[in-house]
C-alpha atoms as a PDB file:
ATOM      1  CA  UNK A   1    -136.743 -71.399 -66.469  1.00  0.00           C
ATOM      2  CA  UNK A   2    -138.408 -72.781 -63.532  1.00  0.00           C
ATOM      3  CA  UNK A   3    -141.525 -70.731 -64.297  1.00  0.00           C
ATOM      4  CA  UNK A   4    -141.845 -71.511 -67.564  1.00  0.00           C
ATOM      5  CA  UNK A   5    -141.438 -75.178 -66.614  1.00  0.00           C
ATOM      6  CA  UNK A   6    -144.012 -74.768 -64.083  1.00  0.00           C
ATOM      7  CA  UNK A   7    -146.753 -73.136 -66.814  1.00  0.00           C
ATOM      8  CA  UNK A   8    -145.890 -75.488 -69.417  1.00  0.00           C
ATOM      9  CA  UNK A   9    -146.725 -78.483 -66.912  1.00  0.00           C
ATOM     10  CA  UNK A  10    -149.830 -76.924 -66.303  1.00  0.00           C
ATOM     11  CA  UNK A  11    -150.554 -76.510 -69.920  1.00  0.00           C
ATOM     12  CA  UNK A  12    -149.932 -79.937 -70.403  1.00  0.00           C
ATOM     13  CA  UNK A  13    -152.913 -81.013 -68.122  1.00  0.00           C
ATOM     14  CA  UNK A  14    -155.139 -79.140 -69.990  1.00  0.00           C
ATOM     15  CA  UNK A  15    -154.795 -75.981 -67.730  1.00  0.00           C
ATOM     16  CA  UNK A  16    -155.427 -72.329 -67.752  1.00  0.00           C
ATOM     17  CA  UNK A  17    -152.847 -70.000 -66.108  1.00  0.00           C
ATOM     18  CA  UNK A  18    -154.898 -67.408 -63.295  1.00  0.00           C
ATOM     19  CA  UNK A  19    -152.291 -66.034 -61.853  1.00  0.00           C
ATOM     20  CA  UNK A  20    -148.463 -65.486 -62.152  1.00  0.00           C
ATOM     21  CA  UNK A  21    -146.388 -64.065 -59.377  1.00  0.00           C
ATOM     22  CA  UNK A  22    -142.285 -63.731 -59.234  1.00  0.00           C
ATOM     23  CA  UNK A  23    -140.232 -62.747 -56.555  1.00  0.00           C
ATOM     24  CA  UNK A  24    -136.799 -62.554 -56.928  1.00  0.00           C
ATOM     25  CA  UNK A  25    -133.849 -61.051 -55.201  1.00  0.00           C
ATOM     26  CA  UNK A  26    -129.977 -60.816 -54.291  1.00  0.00           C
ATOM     27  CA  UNK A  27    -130.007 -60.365 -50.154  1.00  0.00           C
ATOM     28  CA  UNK A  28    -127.420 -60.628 -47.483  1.00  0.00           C
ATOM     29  CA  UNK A  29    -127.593 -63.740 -45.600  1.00  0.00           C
ATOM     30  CA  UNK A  30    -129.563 -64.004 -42.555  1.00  0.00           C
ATOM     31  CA  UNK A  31    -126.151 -63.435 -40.293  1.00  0.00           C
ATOM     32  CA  UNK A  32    -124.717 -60.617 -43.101  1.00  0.00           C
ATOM     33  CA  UNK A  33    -128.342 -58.252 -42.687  1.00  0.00           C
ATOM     34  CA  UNK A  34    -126.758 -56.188 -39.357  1.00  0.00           C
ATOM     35  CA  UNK A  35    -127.395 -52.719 -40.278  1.00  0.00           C
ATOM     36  CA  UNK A  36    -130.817 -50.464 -40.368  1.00  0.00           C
ATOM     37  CA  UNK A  37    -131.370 -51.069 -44.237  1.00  0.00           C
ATOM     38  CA  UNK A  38    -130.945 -55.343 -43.372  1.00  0.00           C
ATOM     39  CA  UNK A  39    -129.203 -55.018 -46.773  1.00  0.00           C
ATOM     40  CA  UNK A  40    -125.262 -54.713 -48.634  1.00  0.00           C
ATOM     41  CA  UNK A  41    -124.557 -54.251 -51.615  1.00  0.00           C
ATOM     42  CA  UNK A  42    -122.692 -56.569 -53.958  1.00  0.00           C
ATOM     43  CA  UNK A  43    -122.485 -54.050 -56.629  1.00  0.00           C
ATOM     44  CA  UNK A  44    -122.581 -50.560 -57.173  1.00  0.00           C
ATOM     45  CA  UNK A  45    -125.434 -48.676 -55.214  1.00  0.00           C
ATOM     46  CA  UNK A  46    -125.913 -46.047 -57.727  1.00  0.00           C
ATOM     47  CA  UNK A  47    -126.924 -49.040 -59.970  1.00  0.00           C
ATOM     48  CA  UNK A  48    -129.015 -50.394 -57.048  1.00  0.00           C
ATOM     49  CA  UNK A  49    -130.586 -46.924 -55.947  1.00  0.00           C
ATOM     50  CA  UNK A  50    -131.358 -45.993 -59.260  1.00  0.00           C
ATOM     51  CA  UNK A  51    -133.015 -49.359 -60.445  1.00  0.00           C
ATOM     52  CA  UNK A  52    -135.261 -48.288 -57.943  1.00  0.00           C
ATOM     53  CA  UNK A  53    -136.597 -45.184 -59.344  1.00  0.00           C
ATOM     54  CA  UNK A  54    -137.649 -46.837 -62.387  1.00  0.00           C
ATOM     55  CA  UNK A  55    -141.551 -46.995 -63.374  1.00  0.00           C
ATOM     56  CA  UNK A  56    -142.782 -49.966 -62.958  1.00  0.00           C
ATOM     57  CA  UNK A  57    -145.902 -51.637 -64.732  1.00  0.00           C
ATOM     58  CA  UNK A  58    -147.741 -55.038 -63.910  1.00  0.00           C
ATOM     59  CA  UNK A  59    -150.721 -56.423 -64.090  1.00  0.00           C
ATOM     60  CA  UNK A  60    -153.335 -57.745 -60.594  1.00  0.00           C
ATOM     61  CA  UNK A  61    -156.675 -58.882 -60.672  1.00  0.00           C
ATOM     62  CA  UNK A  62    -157.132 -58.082 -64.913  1.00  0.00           C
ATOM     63  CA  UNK A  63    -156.005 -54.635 -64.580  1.00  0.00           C
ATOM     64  CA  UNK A  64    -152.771 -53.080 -65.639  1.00  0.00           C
ATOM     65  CA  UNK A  65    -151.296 -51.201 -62.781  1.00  0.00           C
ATOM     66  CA  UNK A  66    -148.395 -48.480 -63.357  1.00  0.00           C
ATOM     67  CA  UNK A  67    -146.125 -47.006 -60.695  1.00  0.00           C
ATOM     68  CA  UNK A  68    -144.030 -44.221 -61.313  1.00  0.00           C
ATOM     69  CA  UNK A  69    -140.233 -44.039 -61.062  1.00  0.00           C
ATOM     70  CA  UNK A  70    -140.717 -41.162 -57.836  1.00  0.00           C
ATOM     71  CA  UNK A  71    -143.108 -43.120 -56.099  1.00  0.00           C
ATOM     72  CA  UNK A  72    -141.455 -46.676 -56.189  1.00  0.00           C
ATOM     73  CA  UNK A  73    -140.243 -47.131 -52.758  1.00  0.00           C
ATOM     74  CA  UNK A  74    -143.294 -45.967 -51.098  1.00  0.00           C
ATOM     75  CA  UNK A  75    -145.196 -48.876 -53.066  1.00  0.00           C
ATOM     76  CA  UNK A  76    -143.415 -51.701 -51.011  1.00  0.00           C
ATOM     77  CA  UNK A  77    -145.283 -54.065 -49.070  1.00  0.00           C
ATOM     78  CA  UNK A  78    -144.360 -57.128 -46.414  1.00  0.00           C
ATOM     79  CA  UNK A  79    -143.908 -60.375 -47.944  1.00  0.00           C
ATOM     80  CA  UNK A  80    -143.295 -63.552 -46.309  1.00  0.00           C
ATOM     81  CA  UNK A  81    -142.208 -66.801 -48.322  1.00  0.00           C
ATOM     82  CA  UNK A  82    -144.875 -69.619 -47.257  1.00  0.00           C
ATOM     83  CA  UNK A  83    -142.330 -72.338 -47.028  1.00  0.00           C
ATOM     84  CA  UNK A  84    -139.672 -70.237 -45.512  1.00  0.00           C
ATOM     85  CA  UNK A  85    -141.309 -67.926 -43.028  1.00  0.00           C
ATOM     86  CA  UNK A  86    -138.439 -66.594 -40.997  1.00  0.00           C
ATOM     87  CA  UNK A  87    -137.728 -63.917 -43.839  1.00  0.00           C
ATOM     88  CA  UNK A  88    -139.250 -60.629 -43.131  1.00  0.00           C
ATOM     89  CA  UNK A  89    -139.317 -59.198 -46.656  1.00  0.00           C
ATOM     90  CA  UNK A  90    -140.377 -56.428 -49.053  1.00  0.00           C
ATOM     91  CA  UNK A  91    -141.471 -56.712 -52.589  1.00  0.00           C
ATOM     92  CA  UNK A  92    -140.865 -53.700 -55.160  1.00  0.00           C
ATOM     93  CA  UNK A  93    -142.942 -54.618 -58.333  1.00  0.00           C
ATOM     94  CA  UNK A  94    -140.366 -54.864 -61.069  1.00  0.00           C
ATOM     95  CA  UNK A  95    -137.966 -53.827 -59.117  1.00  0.00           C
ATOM     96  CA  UNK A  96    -136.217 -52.183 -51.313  1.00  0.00           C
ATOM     97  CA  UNK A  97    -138.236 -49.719 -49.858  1.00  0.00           C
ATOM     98  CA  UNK A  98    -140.305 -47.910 -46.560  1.00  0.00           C
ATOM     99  CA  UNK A  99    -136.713 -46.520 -45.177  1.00  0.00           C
ATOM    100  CA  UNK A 100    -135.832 -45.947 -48.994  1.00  0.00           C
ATOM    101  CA  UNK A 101    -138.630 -43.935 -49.500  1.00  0.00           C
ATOM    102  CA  UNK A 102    -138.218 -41.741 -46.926  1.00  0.00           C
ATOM    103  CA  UNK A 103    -134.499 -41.161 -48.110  1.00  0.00           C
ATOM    104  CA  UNK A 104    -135.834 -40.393 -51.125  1.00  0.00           C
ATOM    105  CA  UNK A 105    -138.112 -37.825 -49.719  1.00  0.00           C
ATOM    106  CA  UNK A 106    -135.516 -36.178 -47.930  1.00  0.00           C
ATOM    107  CA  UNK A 107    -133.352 -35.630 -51.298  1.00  0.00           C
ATOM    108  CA  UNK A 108    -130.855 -38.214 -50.394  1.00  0.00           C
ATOM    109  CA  UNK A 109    -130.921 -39.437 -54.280  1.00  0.00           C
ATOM    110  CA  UNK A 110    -131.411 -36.381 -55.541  1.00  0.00           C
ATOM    111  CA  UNK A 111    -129.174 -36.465 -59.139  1.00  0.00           C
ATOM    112  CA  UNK A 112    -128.728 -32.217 -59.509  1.00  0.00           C
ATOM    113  CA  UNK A 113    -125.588 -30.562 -58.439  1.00  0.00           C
ATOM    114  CA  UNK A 114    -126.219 -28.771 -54.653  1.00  0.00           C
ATOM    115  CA  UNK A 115    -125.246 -25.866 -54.075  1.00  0.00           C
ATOM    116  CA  UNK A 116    -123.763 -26.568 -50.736  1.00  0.00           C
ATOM    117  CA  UNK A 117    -121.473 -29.119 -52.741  1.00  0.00           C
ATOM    118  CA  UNK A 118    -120.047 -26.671 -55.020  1.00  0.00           C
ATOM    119  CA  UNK A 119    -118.712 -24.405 -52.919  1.00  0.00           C
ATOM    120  CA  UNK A 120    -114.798 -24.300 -52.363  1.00  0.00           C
ATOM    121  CA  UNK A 121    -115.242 -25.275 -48.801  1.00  0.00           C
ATOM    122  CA  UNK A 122    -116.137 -28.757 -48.240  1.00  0.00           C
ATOM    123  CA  UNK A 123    -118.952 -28.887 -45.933  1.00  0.00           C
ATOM    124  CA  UNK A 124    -119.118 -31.749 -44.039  1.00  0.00           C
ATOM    125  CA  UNK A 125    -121.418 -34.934 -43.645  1.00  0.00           C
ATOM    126  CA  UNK A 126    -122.950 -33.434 -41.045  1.00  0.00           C
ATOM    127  CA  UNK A 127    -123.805 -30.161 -41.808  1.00  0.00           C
ATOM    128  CA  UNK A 128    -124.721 -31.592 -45.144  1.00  0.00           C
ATOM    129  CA  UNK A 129    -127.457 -33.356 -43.218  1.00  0.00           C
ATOM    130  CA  UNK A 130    -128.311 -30.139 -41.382  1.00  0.00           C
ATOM    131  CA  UNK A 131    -129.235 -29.004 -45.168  1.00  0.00           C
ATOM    132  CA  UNK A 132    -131.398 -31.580 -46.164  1.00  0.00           C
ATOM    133  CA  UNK A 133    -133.616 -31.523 -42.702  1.00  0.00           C
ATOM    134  CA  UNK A 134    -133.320 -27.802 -43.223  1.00  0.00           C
ATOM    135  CA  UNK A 135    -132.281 -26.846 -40.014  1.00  0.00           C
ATOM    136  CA  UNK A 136    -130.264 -23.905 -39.038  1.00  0.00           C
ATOM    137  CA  UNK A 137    -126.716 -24.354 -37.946  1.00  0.00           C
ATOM    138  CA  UNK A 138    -127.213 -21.401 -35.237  1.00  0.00           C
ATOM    139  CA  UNK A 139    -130.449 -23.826 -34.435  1.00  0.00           C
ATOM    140  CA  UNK A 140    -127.809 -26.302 -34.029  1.00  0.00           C
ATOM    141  CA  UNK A 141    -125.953 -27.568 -30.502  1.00  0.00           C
ATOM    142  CA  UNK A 142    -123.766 -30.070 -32.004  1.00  0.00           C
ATOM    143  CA  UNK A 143    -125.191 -33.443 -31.936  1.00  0.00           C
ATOM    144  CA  UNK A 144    -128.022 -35.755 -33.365  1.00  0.00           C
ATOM    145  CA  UNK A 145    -129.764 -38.185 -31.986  1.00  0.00           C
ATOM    146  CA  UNK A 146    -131.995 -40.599 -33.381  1.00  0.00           C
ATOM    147  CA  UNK A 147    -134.620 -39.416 -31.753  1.00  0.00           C
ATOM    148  CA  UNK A 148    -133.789 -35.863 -33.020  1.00  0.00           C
ATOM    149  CA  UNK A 149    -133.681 -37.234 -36.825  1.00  0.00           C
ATOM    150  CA  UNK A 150    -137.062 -38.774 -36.547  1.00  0.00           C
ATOM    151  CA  UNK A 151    -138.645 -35.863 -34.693  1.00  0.00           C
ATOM    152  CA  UNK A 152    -137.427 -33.776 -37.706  1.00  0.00           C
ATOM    153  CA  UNK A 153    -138.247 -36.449 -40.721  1.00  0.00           C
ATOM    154  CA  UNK A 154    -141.683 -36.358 -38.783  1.00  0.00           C
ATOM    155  CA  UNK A 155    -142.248 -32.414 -38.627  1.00  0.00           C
ATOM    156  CA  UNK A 156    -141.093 -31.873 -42.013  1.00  0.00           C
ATOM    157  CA  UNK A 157    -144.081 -34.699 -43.103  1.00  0.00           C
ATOM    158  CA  UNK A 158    -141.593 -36.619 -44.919  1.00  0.00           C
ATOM    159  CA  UNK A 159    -143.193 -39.533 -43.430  1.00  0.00           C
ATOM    160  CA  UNK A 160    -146.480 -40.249 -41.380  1.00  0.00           C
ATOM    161  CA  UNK A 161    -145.525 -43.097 -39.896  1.00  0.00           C
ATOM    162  CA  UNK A 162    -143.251 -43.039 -36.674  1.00  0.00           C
ATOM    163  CA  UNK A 163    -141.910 -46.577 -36.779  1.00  0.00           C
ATOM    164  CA  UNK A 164    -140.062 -45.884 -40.437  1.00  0.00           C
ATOM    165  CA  UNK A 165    -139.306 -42.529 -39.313  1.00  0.00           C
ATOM    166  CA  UNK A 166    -137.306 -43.957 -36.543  1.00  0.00           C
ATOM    167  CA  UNK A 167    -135.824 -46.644 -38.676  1.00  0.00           C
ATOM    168  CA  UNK A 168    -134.743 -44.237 -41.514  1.00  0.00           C
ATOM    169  CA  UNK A 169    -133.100 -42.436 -38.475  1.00  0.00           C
ATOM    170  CA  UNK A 170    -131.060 -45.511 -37.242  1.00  0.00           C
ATOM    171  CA  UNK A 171    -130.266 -45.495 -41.004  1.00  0.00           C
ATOM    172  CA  UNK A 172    -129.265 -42.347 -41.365  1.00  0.00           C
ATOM    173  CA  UNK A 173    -126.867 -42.253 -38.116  1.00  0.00           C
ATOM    174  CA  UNK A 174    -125.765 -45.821 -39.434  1.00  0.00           C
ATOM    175  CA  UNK A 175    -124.472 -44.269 -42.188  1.00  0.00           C
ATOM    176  CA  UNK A 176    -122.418 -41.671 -40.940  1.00  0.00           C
ATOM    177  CA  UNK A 177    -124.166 -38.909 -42.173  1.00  0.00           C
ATOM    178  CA  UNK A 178    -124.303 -36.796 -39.149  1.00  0.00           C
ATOM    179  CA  UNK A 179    -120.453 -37.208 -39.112  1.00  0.00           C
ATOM    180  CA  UNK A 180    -118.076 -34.292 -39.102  1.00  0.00           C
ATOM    181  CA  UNK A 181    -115.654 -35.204 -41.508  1.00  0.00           C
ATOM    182  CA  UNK A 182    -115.345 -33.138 -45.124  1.00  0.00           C
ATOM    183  CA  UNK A 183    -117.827 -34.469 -47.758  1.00  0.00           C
ATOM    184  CA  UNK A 184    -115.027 -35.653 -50.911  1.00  0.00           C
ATOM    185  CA  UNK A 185    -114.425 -33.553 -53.921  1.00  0.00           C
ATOM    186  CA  UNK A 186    -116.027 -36.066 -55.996  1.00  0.00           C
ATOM    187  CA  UNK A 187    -119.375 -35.797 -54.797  1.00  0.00           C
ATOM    188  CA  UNK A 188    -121.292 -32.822 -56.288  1.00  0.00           C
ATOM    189  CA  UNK A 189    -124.986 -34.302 -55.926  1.00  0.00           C
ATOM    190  CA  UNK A 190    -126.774 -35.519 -52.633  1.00  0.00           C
ATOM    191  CA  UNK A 191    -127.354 -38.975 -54.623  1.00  0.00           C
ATOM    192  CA  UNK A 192    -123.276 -39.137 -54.887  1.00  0.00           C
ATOM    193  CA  UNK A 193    -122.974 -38.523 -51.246  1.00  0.00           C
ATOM    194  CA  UNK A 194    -125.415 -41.157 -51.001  1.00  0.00           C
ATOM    195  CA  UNK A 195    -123.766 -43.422 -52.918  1.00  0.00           C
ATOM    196  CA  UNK A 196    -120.147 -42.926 -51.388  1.00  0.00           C
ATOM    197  CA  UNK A 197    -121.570 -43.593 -47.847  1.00  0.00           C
ATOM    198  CA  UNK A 198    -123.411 -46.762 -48.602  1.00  0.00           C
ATOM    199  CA  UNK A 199    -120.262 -48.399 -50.319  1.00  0.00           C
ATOM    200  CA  UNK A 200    -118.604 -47.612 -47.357  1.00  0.00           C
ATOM    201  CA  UNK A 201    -120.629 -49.013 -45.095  1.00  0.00           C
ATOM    202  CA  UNK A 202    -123.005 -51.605 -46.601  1.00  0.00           C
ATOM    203  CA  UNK A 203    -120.283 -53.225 -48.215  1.00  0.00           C
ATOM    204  CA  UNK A 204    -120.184 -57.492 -47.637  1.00  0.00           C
ATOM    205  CA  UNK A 205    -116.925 -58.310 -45.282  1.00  0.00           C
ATOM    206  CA  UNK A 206    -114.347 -60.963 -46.110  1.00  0.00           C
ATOM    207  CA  UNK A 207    -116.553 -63.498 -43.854  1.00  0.00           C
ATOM    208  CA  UNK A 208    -119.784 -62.357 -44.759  1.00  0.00           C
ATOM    209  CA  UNK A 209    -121.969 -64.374 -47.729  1.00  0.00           C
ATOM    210  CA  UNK A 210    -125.063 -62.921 -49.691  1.00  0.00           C
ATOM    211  CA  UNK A 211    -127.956 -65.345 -50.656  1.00  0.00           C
ATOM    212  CA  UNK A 212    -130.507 -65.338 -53.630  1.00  0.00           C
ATOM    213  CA  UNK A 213    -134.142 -66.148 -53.208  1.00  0.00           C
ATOM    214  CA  UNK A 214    -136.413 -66.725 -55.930  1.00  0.00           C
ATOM    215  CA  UNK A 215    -140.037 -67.596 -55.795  1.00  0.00           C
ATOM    216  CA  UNK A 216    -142.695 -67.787 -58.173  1.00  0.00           C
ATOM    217  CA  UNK A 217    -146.293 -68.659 -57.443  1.00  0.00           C
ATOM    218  CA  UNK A 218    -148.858 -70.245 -60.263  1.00  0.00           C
ATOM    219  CA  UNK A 219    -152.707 -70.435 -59.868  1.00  0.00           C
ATOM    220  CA  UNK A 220    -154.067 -72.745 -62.318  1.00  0.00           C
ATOM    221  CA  UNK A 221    -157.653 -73.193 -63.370  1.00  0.00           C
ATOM    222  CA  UNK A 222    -159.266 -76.276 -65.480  1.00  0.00           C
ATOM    223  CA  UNK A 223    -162.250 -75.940 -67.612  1.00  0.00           C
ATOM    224  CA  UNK A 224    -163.344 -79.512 -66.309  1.00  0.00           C
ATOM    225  CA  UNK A 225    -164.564 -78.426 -62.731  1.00  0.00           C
ATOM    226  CA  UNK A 226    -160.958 -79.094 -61.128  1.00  0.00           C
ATOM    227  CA  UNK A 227    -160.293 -77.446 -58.098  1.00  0.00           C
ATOM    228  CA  UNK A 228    -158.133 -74.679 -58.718  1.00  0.00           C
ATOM    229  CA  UNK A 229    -154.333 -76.072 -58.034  1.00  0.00           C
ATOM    230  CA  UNK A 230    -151.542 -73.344 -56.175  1.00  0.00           C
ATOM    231  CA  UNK A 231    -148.189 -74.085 -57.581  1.00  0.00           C
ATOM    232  CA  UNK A 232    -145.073 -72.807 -55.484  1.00  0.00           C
ATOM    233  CA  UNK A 233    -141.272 -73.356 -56.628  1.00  0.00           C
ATOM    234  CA  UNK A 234    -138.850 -71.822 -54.234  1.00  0.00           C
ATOM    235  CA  UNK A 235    -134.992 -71.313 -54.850  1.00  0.00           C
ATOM    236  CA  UNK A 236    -132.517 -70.268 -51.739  1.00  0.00           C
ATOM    237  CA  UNK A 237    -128.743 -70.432 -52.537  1.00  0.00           C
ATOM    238  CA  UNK A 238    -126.210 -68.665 -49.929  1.00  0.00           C
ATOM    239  CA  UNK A 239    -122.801 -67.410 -50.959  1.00  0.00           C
ATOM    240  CA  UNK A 240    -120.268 -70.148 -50.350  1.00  0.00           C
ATOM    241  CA  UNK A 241    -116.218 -69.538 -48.758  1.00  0.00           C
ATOM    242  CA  UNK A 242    -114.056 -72.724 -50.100  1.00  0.00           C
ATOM    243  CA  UNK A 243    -109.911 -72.602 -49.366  1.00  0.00           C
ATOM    244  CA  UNK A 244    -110.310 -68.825 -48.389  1.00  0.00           C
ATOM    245  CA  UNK A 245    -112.266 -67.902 -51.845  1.00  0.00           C
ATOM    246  CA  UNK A 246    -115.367 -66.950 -51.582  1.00  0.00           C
ATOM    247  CA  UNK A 247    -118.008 -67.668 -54.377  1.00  0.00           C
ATOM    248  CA  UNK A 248    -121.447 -65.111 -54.264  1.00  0.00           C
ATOM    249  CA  UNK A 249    -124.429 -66.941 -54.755  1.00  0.00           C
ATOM    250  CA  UNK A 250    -125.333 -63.976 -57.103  1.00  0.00           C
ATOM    251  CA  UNK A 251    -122.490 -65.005 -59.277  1.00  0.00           C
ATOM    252  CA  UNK A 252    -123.306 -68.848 -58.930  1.00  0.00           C
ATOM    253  CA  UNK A 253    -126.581 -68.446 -59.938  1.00  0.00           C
ATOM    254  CA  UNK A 254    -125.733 -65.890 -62.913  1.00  0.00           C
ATOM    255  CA  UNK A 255    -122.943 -67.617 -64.512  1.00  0.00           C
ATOM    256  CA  UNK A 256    -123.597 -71.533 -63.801  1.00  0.00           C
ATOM    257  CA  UNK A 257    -126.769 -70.641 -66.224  1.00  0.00           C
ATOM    258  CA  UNK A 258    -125.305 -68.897 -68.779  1.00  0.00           C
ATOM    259  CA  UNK A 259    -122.249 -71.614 -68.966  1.00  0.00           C
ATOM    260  CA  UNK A 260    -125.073 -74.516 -69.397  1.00  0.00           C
ATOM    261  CA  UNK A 261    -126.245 -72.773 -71.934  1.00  0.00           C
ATOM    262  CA  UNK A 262    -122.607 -72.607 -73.715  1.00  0.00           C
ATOM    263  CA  UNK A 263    -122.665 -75.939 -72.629  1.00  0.00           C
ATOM    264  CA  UNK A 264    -125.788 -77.022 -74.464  1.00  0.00           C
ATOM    265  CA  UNK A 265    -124.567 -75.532 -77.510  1.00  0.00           C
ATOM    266  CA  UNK A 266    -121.455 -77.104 -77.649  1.00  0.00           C
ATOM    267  CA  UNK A 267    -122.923 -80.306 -77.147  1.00  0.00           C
ATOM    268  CA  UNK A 268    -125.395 -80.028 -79.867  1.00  0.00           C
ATOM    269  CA  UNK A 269    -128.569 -80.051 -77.947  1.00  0.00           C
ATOM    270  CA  UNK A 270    -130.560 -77.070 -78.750  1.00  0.00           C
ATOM    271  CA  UNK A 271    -131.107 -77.240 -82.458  1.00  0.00           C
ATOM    272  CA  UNK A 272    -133.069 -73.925 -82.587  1.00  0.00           C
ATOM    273  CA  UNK A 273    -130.898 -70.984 -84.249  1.00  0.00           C
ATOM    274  CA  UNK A 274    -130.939 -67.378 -84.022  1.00  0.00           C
ATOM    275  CA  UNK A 275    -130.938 -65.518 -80.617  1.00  0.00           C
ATOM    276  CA  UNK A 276    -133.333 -68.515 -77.957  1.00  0.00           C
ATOM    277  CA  UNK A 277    -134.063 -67.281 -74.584  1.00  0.00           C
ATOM    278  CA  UNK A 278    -134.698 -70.403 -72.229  1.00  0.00           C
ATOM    279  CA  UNK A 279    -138.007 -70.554 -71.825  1.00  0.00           C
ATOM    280  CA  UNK A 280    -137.934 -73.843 -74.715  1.00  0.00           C
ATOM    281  CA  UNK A 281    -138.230 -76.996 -72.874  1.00  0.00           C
ATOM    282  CA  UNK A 282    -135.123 -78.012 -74.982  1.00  0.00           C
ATOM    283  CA  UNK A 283    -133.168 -75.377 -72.813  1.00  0.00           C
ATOM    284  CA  UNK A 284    -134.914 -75.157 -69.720  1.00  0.00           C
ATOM    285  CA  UNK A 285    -135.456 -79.323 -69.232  1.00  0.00           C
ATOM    286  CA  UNK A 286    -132.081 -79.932 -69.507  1.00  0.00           C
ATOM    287  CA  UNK A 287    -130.485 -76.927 -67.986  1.00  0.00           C
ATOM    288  CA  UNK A 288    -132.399 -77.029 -64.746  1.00  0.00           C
ATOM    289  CA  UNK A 289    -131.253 -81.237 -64.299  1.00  0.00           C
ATOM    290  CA  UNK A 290    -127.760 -79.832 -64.279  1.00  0.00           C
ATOM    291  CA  UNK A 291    -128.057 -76.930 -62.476  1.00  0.00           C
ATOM    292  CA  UNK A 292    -129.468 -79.474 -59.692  1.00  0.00           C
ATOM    293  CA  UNK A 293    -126.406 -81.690 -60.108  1.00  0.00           C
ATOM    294  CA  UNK A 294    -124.366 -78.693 -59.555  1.00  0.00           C
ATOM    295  CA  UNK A 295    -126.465 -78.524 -55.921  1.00  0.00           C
ATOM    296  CA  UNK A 296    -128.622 -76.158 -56.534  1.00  0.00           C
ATOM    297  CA  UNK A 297    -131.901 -77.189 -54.723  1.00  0.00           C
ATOM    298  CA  UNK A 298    -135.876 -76.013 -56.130  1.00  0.00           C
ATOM    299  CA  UNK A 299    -138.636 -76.490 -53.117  1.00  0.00           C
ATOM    300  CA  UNK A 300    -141.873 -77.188 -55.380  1.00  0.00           C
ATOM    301  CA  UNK A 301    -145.481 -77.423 -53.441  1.00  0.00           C
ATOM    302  CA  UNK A 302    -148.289 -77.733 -54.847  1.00  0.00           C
ATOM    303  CA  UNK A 303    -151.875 -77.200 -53.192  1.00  0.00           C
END
């Protein structure tokens, strides 16, 4: 809604949209990112893992650019929000991401059945870990360091570059998967070991709070000579903890939306029928004055 506010305003002045660029994203707060990954999940992490191994296709600079599913992580890049420049950030197109990649690499999300995992014997999280850096248990003396992990992730060429080889490390170790405790019946794949280990341990606490960030960027031309205007609108919401409940801002901004849209309907404002997404400015107009009453705050620049 606030971008198609934004490109309908420019439209208005007799403008020609250049460019068109959305960043969006469900994050732990600044005080909730205290792990490697500087991320928990709200929701399941096979959901979240697997979202990122999608294809992706967008287009820069009048060409369309594809990405495939596999190669996904290793397409992130460093990001930092103009107007809020404290966030160190990574942007997936269509879609978190160096340290991801290299997990990927080593056959953390790896969907098939392992063998290792099927036997009768549970190994355990550690030697499971042995398996995937492929090193030898007699090679073995019975403890990892970070250090050790990044050597390895670095011999193996699973990645080139020494700083994310260390951080998937700190990952990895943050994790618990150089533990020695029996890997659960229920996991048969190296993406369900995954999984089960990042619930655990990227989950939010009872005092912690997520935050959404949204941010689109406009360019817009004129055919009159006009300078060229940049057009930034900037959403932050962080979870909220009110009499002991706690309130995500993922669910704040999900379902205030889709109840001011019940709410429009009820009150007999949008007179379009059929199946409307709210991108009319007899949705979005309305809907975005109340979702401002409701507190939520939109930083717009323009330049």
């Amino acid at each position: 809604m606030m971008a198609m506010m934004m490109i309908d305003q420019a439209h208005v002045q007799g403008g020609k949209i250049r460019s068109f660029i959305s960043y969006c994203g469900g994050l732990p707060s600044p005080e909730a990112a205290n792990n490697p990954l500087a991320y928990k999940f709200s929701w399941n992490p096979a959901g979240a893992i697997q979202s990122g191994r999608n294809p992706a296709t967008y287009r820069s600079h009048g060409e369309t650019v594809s990405i495939n599913g596999e190669c996904l992580y290793d397409s992130a890049v460093s990001f930092r929000i103009p107007d809020l420049p404290a966030f160190a950030l990574e942007i997936l197109p269509n879609r978190f991401a160096e340290i991801m990649g290299t997990l990927a690499r080593i056959g953390f999300f790896d969907t098939e059945a392992h063998p290792i995992l099927t036997l009768t014997k549970r190994p355990t999280f550690g030697a499971f870990l042995l398996e995937l850096l492929k090193i030898k248990s007699e090679d073995f003396d019975g403890t990892m360091t970070e250090e050790d992990v990044k050597e390895r992730i670095l011999a193996l060429g699973l990645c080139k570059v020494q700083v994310t080889a260390l951080k998937t490390a700190k990952t990895i170790l943050y994790l618990g998967f150089h533990e020695q405790t029996e890997i659960p019946v229920s996991c048969r794949s190296a993406f369900d070991v995954a999984c089960l280990r990042m619930e655990e341990r990227l989950a939010y606490s009872s005092e912690e709070q997520d935050m959404v960030l949204l941010h689109h960027e406009v360019e817009v031309e004129f055919p009159d000579g006009r300078p060229v205007e940049k057009h930034r609108s900037t959403l932050l919401e962080f979870g909220k903890t009110k009499n002991g409940k706690t309130t995500t801002a993922m669910a704040f901004t999900v379902g205030i939306p889709a109840a001011i849209g019940a709410l429009l309907i009820l009150e007999k404002k949008i007179k379009t029928r059929g199946v409307l997404r709210p991108i009319e400015p007899q949705v979005y107009v309305p809907a975005l004055d109340i979702l401002q009453a409701y507190g939520l705050k939109l930083l717009e620049k323009t330049e």
